[in-house]
C-alpha atoms as a PDB file:
ATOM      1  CA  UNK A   1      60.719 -52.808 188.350  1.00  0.00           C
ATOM      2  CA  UNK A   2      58.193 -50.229 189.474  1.00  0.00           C
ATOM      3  CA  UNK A   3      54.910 -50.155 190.054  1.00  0.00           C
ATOM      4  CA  UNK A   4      54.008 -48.175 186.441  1.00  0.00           C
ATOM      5  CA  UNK A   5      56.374 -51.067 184.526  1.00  0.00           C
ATOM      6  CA  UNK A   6      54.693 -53.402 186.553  1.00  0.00           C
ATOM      7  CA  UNK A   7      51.341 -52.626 184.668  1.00  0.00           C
ATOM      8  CA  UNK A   8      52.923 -52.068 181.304  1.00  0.00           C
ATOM      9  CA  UNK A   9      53.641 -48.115 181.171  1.00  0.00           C
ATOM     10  CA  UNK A  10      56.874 -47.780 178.287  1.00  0.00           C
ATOM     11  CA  UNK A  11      59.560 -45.482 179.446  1.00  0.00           C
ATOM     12  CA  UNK A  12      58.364 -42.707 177.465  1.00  0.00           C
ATOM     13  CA  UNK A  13      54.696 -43.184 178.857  1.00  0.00           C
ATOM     14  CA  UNK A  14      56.572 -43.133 182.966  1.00  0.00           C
ATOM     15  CA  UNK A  15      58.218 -39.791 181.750  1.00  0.00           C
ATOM     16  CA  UNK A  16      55.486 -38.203 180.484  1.00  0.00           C
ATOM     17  CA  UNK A  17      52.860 -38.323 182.898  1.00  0.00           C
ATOM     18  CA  UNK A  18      55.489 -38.223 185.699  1.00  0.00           C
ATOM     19  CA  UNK A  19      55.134 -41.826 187.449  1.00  0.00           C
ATOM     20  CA  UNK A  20      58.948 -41.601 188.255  1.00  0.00           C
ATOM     21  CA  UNK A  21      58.373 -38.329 190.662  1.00  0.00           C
ATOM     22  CA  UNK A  22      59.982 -38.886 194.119  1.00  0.00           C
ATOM     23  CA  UNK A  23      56.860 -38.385 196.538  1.00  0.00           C
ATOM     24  CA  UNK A  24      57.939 -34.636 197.484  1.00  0.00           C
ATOM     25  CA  UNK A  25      57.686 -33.914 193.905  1.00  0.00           C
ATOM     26  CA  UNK A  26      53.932 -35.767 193.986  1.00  0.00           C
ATOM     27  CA  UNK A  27      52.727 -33.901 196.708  1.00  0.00           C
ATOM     28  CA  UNK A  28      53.675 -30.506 195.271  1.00  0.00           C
ATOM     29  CA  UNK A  29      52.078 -31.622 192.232  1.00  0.00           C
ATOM     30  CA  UNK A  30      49.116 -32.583 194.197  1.00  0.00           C
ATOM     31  CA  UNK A  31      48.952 -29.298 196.135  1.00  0.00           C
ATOM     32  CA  UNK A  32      49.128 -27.024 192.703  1.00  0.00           C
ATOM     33  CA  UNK A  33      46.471 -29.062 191.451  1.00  0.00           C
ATOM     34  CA  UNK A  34      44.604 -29.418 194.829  1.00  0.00           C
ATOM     35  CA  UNK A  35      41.414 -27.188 193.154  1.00  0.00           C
ATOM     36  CA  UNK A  36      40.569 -30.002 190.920  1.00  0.00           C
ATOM     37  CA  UNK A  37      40.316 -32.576 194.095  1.00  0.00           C
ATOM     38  CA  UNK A  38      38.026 -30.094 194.947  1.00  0.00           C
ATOM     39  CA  UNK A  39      35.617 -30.036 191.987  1.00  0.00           C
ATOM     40  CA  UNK A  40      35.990 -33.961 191.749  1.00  0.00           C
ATOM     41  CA  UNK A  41      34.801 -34.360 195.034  1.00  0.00           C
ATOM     42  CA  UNK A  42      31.852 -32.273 194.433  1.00  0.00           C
ATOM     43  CA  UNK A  43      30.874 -33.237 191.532  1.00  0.00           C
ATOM     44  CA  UNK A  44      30.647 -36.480 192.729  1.00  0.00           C
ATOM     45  CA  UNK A  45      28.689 -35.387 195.787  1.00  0.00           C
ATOM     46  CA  UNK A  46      26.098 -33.640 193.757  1.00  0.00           C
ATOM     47  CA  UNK A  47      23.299 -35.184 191.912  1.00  0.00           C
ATOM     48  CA  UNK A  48      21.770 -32.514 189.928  1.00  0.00           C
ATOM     49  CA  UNK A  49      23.038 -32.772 186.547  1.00  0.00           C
ATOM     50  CA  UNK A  50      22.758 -29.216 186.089  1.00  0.00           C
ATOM     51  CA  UNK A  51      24.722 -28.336 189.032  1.00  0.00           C
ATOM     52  CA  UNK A  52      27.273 -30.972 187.924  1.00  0.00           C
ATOM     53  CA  UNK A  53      27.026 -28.482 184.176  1.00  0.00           C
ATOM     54  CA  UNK A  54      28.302 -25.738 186.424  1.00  0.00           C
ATOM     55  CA  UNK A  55      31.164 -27.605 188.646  1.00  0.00           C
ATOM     56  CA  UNK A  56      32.382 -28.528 185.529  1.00  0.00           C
ATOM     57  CA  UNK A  57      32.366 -25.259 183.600  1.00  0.00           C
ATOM     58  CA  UNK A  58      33.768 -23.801 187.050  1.00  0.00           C
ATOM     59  CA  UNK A  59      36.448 -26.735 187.061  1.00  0.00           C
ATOM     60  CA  UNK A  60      37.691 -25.756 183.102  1.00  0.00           C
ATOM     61  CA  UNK A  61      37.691 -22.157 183.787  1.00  0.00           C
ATOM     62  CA  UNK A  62      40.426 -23.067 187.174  1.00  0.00           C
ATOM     63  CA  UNK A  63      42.384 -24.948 184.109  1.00  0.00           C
ATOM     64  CA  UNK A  64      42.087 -22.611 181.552  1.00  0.00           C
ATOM     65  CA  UNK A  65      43.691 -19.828 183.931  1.00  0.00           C
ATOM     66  CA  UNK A  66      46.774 -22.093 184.134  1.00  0.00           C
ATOM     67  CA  UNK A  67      47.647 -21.455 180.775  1.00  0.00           C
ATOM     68  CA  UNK A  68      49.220 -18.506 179.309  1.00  0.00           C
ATOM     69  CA  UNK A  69      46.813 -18.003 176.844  1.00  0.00           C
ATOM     70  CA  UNK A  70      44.388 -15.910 176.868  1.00  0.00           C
ATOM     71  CA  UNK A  71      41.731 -16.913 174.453  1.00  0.00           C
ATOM     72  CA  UNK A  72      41.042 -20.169 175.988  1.00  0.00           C
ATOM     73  CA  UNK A  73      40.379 -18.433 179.508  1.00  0.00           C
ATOM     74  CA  UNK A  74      37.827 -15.499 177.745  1.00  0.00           C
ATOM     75  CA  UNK A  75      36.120 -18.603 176.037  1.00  0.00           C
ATOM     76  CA  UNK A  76      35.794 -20.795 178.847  1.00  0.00           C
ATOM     77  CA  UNK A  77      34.374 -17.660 181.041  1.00  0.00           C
ATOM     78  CA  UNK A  78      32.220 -16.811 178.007  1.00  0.00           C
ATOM     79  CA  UNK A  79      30.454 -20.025 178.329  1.00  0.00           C
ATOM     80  CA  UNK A  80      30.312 -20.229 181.795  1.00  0.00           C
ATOM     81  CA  UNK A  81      28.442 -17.582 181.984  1.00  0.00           C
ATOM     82  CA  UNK A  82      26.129 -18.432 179.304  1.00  0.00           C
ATOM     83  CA  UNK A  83      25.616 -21.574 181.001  1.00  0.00           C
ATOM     84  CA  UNK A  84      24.453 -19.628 184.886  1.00  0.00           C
ATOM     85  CA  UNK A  85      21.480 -18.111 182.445  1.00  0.00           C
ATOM     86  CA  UNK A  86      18.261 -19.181 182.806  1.00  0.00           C
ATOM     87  CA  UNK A  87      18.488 -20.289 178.866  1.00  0.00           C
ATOM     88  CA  UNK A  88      21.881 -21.855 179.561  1.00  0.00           C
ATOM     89  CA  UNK A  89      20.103 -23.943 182.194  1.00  0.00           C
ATOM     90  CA  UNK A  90      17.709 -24.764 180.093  1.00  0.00           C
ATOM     91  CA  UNK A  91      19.867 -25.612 177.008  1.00  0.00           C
ATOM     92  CA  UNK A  92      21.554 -28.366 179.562  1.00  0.00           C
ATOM     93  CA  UNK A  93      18.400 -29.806 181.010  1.00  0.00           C
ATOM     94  CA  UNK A  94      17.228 -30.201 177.462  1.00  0.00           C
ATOM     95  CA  UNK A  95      20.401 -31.968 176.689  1.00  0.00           C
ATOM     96  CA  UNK A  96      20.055 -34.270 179.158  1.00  0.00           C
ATOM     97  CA  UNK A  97      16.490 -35.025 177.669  1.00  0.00           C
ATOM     98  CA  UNK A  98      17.379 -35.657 174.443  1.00  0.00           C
ATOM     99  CA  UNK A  99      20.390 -38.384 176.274  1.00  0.00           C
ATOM    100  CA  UNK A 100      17.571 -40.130 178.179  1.00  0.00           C
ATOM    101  CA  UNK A 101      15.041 -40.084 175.045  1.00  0.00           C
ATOM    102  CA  UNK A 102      17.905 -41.765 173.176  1.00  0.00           C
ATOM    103  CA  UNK A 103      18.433 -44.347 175.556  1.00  0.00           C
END
């Protein structure tokens, strides 16, 4: 039994988000999605909530370009750049107001 049975994942669920990769196949994995370690690690690192806005938006534009489309990657970049505006900066920090008010 392995270690993803062991906690209850179903065949299907093993297959699918690739618990049964030998650990070559896990560390090329890991190294094509190495960028995302990246923007994990600073986003936790960094306490601004704004700045955590932009690692994210910075993060889903790195994702989008993975993808063969090309609407999701002009939308993403659209609103990335929105949000590095003064406005956009200020549209997120009065998000996160109306969060805390609501708390």
């Amino acid at each position: 039994m392995t270690a993803a049975e062991q906690f209850g994942a179903t065949p299907d669920e093993i297959q699918q988000y690739g618990a049964n990769l030998s650990i070559w196949e896990a560390l090329k994995l890991l190294q094509r999605y190495a960028p995302l370690v990246g923007y994990a690690r600073e986003f936790v690192t960094t306490l601004d909530p704004y700045k955590k806005a932009l690692i994210v938006s910075d993060a889903c534009e790195w994702v989008a370009s993975q993808t063969q489309a090309q609407a999701d990657d002009q939308l993403v970049k659209l609103l990335a750049d929105v949000l590095k505006t003064q406005q956009g900066e200020a549209l997120v920090r009065w998000c996160l107001l109306q969060v805390e008010a609501a708390r």
